[in-house]
Each structure stands twice: as structure tokens, then as C-alpha cells.
PDB file of N, CA and C in Angstrom:
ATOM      1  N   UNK A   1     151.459  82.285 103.099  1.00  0.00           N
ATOM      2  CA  UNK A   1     152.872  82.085 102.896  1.00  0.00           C
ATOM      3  C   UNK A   1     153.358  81.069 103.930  1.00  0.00           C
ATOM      4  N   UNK A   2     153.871  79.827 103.397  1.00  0.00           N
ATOM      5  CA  UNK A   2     154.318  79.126 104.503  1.00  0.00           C
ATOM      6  C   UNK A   2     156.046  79.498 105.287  1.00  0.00           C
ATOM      7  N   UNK A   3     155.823  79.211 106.723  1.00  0.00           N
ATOM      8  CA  UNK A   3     156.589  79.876 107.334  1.00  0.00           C
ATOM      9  C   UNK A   3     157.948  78.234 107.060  1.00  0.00           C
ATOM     10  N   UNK A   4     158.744  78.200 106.428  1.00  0.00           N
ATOM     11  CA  UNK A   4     159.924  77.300 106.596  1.00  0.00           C
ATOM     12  C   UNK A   4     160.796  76.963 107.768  1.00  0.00           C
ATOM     13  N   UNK A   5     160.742  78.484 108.251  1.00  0.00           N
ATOM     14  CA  UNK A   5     161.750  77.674 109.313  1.00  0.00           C
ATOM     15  C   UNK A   5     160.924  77.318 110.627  1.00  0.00           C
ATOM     16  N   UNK A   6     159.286  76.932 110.484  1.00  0.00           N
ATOM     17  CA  UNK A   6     158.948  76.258 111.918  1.00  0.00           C
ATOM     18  C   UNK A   6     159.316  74.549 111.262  1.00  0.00           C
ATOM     19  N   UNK A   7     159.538  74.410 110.553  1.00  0.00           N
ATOM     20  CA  UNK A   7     160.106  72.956 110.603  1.00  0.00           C
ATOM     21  C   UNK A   7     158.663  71.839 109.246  1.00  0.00           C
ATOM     22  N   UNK A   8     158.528  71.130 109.500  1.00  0.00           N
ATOM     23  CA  UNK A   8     157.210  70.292 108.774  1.00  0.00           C
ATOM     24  C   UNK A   8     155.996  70.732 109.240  1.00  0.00           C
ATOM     25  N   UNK A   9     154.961  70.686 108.602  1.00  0.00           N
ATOM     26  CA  UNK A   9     153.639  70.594 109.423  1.00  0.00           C
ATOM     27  C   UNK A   9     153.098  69.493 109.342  1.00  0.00           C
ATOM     28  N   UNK A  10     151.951  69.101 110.611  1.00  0.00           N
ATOM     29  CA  UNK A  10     151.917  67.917 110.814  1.00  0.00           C
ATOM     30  C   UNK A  10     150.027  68.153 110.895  1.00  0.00           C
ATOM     31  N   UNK A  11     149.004  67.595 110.979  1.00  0.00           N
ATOM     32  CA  UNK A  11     147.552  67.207 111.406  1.00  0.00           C
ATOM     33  C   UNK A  11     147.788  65.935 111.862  1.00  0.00           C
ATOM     34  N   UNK A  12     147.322  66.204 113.116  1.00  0.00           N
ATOM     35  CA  UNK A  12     147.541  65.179 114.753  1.00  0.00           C
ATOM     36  C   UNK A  12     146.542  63.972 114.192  1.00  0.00           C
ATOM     37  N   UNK A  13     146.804  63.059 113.913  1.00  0.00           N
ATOM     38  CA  UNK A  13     146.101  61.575 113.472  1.00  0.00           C
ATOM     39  C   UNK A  13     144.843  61.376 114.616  1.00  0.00           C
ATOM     40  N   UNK A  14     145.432  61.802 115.981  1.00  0.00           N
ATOM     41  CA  UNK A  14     144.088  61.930 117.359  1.00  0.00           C
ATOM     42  C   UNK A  14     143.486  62.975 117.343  1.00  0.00           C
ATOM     43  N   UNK A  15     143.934  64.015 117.176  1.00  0.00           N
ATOM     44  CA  UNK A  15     143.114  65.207 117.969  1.00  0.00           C
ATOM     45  C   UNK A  15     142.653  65.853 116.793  1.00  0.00           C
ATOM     46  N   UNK A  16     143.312  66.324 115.838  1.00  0.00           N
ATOM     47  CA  UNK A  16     142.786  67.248 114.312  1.00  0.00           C
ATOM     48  C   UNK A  16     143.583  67.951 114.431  1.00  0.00           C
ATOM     49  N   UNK A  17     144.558  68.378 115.503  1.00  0.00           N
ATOM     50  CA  UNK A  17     145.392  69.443 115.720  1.00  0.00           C
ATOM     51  C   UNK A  17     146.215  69.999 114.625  1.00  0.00           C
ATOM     52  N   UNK A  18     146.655  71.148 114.315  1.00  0.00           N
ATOM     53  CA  UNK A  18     147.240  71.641 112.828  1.00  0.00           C
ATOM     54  C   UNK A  18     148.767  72.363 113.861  1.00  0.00           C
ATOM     55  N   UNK A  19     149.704  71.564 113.726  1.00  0.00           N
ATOM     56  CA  UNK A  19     150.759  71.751 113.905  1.00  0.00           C
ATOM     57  C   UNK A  19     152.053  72.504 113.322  1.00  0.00           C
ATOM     58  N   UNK A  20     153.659  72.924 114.089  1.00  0.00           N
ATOM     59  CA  UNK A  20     154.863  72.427 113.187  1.00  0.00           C
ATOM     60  C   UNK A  20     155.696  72.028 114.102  1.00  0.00           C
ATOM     61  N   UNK A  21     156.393  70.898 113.577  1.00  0.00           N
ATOM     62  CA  UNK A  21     157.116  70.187 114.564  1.00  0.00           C
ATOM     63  C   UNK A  21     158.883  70.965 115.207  1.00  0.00           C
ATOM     64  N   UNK A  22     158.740  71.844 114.874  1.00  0.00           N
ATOM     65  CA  UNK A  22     159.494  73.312 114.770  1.00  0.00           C
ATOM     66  C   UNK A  22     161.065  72.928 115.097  1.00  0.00           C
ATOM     67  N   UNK A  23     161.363  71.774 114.240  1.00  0.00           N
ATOM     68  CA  UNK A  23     162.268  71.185 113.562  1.00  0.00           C
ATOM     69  C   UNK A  23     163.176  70.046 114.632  1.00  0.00           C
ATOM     70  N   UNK A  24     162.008  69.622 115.937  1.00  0.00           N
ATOM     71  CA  UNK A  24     162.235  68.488 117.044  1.00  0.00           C
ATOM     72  C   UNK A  24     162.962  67.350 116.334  1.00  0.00           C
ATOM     73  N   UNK A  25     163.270  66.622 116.841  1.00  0.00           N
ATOM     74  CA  UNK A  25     163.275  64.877 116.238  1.00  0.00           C
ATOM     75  C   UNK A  25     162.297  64.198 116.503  1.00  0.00           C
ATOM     76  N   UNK A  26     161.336  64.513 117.455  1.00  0.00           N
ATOM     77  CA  UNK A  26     159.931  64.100 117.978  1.00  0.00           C
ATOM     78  C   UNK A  26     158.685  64.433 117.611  1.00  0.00           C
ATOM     79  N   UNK A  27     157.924  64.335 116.347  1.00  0.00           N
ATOM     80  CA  UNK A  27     156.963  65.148 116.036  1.00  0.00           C
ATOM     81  C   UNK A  27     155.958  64.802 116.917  1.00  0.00           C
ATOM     82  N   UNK A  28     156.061  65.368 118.163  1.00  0.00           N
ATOM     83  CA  UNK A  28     154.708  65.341 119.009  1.00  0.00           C
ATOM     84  C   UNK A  28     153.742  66.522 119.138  1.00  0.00           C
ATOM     85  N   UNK A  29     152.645  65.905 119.255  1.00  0.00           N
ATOM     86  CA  UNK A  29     151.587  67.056 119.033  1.00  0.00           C
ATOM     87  C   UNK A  29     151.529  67.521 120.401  1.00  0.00           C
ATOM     88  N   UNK A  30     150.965  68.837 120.643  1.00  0.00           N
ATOM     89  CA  UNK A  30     151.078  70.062 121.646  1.00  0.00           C
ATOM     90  C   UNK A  30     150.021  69.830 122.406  1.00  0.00           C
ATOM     91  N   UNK A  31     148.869  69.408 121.603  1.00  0.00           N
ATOM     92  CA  UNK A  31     147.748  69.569 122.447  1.00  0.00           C
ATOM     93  C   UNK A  31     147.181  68.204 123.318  1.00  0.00           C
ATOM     94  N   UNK A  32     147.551  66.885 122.464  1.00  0.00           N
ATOM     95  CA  UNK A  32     147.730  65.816 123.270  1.00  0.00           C
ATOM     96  C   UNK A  32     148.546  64.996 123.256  1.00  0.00           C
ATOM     97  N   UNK A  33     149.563  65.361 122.571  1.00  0.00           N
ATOM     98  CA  UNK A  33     151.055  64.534 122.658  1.00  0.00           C
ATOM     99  C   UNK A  33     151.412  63.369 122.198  1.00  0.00           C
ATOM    100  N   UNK A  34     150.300  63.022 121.172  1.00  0.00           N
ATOM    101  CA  UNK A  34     150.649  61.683 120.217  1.00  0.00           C
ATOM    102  C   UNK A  34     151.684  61.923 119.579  1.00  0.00           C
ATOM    103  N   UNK A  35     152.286  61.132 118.948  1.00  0.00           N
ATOM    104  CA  UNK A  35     153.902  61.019 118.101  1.00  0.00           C
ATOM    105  C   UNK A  35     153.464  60.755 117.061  1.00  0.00           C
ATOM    106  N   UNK A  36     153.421  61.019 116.033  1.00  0.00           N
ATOM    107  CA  UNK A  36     152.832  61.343 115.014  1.00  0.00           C
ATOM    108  C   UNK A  36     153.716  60.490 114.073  1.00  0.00           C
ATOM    109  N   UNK A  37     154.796  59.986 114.256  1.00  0.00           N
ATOM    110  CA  UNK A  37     155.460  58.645 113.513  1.00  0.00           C
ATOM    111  C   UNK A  37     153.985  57.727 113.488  1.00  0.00           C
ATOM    112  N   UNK A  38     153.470  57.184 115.235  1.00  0.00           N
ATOM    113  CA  UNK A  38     152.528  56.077 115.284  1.00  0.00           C
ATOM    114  C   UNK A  38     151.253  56.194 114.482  1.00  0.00           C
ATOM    115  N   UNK A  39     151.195  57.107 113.720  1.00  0.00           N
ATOM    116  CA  UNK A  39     150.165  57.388 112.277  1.00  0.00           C
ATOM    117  C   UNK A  39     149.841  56.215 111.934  1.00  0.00           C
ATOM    118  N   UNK A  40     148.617  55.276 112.145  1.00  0.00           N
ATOM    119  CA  UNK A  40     147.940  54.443 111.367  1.00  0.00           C
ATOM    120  C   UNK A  40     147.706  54.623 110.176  1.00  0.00           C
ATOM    121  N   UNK A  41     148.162  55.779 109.448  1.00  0.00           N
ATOM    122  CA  UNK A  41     147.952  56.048 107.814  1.00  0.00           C
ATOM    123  C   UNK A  41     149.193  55.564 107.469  1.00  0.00           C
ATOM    124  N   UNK A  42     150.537  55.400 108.388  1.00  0.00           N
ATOM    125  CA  UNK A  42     151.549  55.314 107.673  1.00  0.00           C
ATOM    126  C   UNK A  42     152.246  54.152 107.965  1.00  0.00           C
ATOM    127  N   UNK A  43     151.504  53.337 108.463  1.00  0.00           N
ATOM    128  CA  UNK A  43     151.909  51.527 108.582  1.00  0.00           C
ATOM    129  C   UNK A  43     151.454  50.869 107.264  1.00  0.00           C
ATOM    130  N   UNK A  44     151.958  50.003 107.269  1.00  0.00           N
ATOM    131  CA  UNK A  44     152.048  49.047 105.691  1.00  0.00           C
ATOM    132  C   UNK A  44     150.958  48.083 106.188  1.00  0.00           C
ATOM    133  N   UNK A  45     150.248  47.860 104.736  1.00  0.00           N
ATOM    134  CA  UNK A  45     149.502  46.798 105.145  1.00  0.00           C
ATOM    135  C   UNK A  45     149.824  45.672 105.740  1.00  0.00           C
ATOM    136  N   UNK A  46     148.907  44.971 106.315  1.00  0.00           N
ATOM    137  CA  UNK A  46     149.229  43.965 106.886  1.00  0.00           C
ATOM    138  C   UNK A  46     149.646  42.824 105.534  1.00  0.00           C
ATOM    139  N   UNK A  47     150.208  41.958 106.343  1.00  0.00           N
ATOM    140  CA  UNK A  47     150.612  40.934 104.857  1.00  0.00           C
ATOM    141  C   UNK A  47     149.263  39.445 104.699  1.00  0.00           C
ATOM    142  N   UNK A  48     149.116  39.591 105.512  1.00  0.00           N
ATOM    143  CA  UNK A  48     147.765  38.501 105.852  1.00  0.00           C
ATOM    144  C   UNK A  48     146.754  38.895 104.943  1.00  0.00           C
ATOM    145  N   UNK A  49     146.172  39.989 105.073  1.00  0.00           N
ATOM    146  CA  UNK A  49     145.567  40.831 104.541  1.00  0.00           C
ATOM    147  C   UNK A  49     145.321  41.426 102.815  1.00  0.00           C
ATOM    148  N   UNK A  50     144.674  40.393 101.702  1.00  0.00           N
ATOM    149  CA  UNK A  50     145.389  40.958 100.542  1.00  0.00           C
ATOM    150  C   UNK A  50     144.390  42.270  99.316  1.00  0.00           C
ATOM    151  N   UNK A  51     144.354  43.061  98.711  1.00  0.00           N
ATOM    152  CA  UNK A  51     143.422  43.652  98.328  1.00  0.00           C
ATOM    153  C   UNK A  51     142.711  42.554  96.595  1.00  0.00           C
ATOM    154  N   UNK A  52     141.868  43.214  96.503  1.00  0.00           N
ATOM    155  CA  UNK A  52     141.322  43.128  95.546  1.00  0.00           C
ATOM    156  C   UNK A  52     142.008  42.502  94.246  1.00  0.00           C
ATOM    157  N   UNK A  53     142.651  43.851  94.185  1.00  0.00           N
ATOM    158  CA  UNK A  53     143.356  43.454  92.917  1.00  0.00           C
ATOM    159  C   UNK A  53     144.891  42.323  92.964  1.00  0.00           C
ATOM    160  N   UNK A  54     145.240  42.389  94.066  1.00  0.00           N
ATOM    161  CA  UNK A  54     146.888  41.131  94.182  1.00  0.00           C
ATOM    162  C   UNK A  54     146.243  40.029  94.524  1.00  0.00           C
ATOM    163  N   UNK A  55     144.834  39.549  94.346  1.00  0.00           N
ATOM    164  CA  UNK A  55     144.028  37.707  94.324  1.00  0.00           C
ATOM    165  C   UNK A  55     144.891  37.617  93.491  1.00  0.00           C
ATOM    166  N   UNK A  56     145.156  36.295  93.098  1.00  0.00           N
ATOM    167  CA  UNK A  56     145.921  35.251  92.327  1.00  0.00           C
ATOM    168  C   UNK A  56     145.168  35.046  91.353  1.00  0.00           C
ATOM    169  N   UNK A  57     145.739  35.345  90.105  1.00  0.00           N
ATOM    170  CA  UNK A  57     145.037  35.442  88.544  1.00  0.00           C
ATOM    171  C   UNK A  57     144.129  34.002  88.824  1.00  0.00           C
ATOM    172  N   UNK A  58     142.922  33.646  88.405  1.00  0.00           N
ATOM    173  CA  UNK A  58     142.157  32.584  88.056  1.00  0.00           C
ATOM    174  C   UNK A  58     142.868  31.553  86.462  1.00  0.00           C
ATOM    175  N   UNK A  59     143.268  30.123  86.550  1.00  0.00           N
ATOM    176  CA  UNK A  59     143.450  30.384  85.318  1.00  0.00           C
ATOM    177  C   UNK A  59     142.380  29.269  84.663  1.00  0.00           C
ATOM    178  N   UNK A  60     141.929  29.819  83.466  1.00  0.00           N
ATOM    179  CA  UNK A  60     140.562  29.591  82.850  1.00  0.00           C
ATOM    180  C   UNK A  60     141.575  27.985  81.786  1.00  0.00           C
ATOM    181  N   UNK A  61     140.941  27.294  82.398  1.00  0.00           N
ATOM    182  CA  UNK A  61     141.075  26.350  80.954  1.00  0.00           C
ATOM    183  C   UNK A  61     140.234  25.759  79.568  1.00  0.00           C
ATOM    184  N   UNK A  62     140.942  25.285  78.787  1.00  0.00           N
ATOM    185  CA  UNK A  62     140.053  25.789  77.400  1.00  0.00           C
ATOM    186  C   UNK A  62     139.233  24.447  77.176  1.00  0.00           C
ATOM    187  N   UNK A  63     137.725  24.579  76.312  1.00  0.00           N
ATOM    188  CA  UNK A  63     137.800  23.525  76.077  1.00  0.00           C
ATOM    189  C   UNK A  63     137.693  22.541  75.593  1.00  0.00           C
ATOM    190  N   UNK A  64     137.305  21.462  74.933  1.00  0.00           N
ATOM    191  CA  UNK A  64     137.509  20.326  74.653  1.00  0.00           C
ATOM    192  C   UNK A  64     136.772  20.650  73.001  1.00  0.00           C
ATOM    193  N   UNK A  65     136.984  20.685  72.087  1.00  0.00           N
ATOM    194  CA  UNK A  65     137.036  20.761  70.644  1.00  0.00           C
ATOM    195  C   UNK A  65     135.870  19.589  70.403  1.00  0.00           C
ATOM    196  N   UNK A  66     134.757  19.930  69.869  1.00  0.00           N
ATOM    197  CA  UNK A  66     133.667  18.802  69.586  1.00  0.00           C
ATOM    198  C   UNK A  66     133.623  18.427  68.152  1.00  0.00           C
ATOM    199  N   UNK A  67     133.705  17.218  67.582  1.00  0.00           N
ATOM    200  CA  UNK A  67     134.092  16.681  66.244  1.00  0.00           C
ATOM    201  C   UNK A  67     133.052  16.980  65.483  1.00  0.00           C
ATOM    202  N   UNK A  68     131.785  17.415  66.337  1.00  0.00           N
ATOM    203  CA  UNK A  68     130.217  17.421  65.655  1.00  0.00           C
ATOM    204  C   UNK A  68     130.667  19.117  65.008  1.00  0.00           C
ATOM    205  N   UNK A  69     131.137  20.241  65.742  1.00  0.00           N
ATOM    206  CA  UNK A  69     131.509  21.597  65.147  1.00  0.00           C
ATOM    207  C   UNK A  69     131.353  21.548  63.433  1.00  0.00           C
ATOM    208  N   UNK A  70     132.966  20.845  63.671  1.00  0.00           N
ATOM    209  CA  UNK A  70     133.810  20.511  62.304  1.00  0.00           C
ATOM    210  C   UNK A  70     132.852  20.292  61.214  1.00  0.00           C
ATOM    211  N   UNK A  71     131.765  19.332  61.274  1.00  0.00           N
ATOM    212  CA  UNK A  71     131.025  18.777  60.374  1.00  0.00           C
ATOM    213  C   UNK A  71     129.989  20.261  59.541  1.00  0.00           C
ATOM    214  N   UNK A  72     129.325  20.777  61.117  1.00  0.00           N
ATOM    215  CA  UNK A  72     128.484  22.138  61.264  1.00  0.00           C
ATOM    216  C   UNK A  72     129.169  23.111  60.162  1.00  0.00           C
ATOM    217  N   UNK A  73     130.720  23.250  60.197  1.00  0.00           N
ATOM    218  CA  UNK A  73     131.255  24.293  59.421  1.00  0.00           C
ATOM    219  C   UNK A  73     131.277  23.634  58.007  1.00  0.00           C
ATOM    220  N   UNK A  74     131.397  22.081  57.761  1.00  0.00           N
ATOM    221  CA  UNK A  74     131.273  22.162  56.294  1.00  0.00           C
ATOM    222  C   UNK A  74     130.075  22.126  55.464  1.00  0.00           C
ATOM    223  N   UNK A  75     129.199  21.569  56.274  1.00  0.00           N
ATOM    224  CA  UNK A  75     127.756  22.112  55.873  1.00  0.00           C
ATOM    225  C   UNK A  75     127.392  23.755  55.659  1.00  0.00           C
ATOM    226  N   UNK A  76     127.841  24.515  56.138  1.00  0.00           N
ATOM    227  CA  UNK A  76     127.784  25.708  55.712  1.00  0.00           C
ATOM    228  C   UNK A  76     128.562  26.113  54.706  1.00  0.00           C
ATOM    229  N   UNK A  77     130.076  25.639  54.699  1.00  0.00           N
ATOM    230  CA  UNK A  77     130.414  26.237  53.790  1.00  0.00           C
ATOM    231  C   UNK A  77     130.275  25.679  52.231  1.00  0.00           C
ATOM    232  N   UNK A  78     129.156  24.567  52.353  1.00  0.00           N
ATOM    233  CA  UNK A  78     129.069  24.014  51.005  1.00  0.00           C
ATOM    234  C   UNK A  78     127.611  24.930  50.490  1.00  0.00           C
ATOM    235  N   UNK A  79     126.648  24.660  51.927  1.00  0.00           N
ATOM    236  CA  UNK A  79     125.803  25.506  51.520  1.00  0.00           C
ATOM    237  C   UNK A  79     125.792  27.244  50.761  1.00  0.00           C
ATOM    238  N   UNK A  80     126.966  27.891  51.382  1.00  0.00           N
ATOM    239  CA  UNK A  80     127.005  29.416  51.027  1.00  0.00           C
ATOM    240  C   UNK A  80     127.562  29.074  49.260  1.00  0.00           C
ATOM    241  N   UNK A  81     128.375  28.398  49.116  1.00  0.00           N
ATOM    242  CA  UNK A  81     128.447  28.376  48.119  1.00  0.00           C
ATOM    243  C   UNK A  81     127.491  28.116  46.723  1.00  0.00           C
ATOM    244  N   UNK A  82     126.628  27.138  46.781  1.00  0.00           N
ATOM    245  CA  UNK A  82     125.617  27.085  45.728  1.00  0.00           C
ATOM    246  C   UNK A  82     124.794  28.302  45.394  1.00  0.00           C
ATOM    247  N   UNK A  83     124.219  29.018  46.728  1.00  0.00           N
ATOM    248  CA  UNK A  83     123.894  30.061  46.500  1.00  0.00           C
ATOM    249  C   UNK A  83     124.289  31.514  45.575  1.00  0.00           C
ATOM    250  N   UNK A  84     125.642  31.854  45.923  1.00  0.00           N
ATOM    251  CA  UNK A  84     126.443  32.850  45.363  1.00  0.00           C
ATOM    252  C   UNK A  84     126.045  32.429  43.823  1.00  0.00           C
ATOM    253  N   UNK A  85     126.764  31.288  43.412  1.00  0.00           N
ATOM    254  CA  UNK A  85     126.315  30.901  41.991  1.00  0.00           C
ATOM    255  C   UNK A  85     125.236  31.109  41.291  1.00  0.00           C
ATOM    256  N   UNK A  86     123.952  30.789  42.117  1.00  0.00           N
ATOM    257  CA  UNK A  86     122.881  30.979  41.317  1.00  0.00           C
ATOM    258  C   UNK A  86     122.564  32.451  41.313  1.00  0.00           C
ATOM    259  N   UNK A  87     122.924  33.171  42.153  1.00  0.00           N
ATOM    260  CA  UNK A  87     122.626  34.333  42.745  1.00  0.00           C
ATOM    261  C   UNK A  87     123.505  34.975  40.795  1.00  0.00           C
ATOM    262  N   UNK A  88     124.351  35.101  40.967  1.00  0.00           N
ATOM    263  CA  UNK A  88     125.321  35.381  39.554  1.00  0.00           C
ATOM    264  C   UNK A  88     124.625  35.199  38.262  1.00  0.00           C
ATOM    265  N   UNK A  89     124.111  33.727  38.086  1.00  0.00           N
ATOM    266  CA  UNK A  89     123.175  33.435  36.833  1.00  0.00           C
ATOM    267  C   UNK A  89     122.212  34.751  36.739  1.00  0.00           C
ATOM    268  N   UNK A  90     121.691  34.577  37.975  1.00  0.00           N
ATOM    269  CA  UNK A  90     120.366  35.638  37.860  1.00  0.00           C
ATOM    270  C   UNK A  90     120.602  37.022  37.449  1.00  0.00           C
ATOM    271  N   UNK A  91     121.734  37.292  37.754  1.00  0.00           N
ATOM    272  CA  UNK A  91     122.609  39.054  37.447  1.00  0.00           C
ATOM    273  C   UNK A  91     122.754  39.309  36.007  1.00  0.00           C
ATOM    274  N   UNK A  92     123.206  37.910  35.174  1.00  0.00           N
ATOM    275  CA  UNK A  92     123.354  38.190  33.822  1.00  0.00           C
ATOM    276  C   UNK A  92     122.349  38.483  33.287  1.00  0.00           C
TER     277      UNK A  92
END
């Protein structure tokens, strides 16, 4: 059952200590007296500093359309066609 009126509880960032700040304005720890504001868990990253994911999108450019393709696709699509046809004769 947690006791409310000792105030917050705190685990001392130095020592491991299991605290309550028994409702101070100073959350200092008992056993070695760090201030528990100066929590290195609770500073903001540095701004210098950026993670993983906030890199600057890469941007990919597209590219260059080859005139030889174009030709590739009508050769096929003349080729698929003769086929189907004869393919049909043979069904009747």
C-alpha cells in the first residue's frame, strides 16, 4: 500500500537509494545527498547530437527514361499477340 502522505518516491540516480522526498522542495537523497532534479535521465538531449531516426530524409532521384525500353515493349507486345491467335485456331 503506498503511503501518500510521505510525499513522491524517488531511486537516487548515485547511490540506488529507494526514497520519499516527504513532501521537501529539495528532493535530496538521505544517504548521499544528490538532488535528484540533476538526474542525467532527465536532461534533454543534446542538440548537436541527432538519433537515428531525425537524419535528414535522403532524396532519391529518378532516372533517365531509355528510348531503347520503349522499342523492348513493342516488340513484345506485337509478339504476345500472334500467339493468342493461333493459340484460338487450335481450340476450334
Amino acid at each position: 500500500m503506498p503511503a501518500k502522505d510521505l510525499g513522491t518516491k524517488y531511486v537516487c540516480f548515485k547511490c540506488a537509494t529507494k526514497f520519499y522526498d516527504m513532501k521537501k522542495p529539495d528532493p535530496l537523497c538521505p544517504k548521499c545527498g544528490a538532488d535528484q532534479r540533476e538526474s542525467p535521465a532527465l536532461k534533454p538531449a543534446s542538440e548537436g547530437r541527432r538519433g537515428r531516426l531525425a537524419a535528414a530524409p535522403k532524396v532519391i532521384e529518378p532516372e533517365p527514361e531509355e528510348p531503347e525500353a520503349a522499342e523492348d515493349e513493342e516488340d513484345l507486345d506485337s509478339f504476345d499477340e500472334e500467339p493468342v491467335e493461333a493459340d484460338e485456331e487450335e481450340d476450334i
